[in-house]
Protein backbone atom coordinates (compact mmCIF):
# COMPACT_ATOMS: atom_id res chain seq x y z
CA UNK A 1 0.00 0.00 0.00
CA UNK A 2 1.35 3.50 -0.51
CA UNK A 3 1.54 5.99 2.11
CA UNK A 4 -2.00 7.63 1.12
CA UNK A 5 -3.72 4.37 0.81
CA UNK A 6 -2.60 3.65 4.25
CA UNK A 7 -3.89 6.80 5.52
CA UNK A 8 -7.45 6.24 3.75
CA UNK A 9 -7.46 2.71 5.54
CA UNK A 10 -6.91 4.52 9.15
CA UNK A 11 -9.87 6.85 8.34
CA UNK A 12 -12.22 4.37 6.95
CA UNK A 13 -12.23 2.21 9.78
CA UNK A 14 -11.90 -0.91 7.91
CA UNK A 15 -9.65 -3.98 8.66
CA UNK A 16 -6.23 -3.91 6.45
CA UNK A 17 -2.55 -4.76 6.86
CA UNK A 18 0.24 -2.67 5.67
CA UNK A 19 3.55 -1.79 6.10
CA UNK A 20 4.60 2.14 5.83
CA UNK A 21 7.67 3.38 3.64
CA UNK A 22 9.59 3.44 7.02
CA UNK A 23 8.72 -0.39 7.98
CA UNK A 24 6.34 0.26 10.58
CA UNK A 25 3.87 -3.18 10.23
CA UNK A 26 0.14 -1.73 10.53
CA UNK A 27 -2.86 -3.63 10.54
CA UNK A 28 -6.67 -3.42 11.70
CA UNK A 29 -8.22 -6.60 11.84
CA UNK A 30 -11.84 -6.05 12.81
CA UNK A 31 -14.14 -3.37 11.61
CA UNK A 32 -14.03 0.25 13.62
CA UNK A 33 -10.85 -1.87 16.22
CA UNK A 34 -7.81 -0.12 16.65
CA UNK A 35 -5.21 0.40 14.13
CA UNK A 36 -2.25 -2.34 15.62
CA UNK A 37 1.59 -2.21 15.28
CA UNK A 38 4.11 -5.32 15.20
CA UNK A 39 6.59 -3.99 18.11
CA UNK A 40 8.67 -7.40 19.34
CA UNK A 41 7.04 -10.17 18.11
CA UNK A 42 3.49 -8.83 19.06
CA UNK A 43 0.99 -6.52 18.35
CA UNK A 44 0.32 -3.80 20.40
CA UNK A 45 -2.38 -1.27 19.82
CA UNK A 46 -0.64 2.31 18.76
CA UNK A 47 -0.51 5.42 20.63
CA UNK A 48 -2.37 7.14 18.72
CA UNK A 49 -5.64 6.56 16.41
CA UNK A 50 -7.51 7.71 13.45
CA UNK A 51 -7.07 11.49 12.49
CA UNK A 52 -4.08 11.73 15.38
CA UNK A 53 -2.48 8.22 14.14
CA UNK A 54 -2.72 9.75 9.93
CA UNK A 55 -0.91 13.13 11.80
CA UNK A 56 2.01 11.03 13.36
CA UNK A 57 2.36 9.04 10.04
CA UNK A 58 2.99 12.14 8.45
CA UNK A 59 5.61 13.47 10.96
CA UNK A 60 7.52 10.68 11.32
CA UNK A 61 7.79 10.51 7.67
CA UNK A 62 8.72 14.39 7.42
CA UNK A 63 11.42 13.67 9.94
CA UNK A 64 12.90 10.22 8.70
CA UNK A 65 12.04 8.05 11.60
CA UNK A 66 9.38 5.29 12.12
CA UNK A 67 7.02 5.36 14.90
CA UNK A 68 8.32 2.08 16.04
CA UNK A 69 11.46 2.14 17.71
CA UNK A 70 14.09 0.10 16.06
CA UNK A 71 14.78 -3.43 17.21
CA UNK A 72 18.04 -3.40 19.32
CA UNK A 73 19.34 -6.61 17.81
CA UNK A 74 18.03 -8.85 19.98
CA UNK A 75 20.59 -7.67 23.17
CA UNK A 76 18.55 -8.24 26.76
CA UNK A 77 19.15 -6.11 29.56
């Protein structure tokens, strides 16, 4: 999905799976859920949804990053 297909799927409220130009995994798997995010092996609901989710999309793509934080290689504290 592009990056404006993505952001329709947030707004629509209808289940999808994608993954965003930065690698962040999002999906929706039930009608009006929340929009999920693969974050170590799971999937966690994200901070933010619908309108707010489509704004931090768009920041983290205007400043390089994705919302997930990156994997640390698989070290354990």
């Amino acid at each position: 999905m592009t990056d404006q297909q993505i952001k329709e799927a947030i707004r629509s409220s209808l289940p999808f799976f994608a993954v965003t130009r930065r690698g962040d995994v999002l999906a929706r798997y039930v009608f009006m859920g929340p929009v999920l995010r693969w974050s170590w092996n799971q999937m966690i609901p994200t901070p933010l949804q619908d309108e707010d989710l489509v704004w931090l999309l768009q920041a983290a793509d205007e400043d390089g990053h994705a919302i997930t934080p990156p994997a640390e290689g698989g070290k354990k504290t």
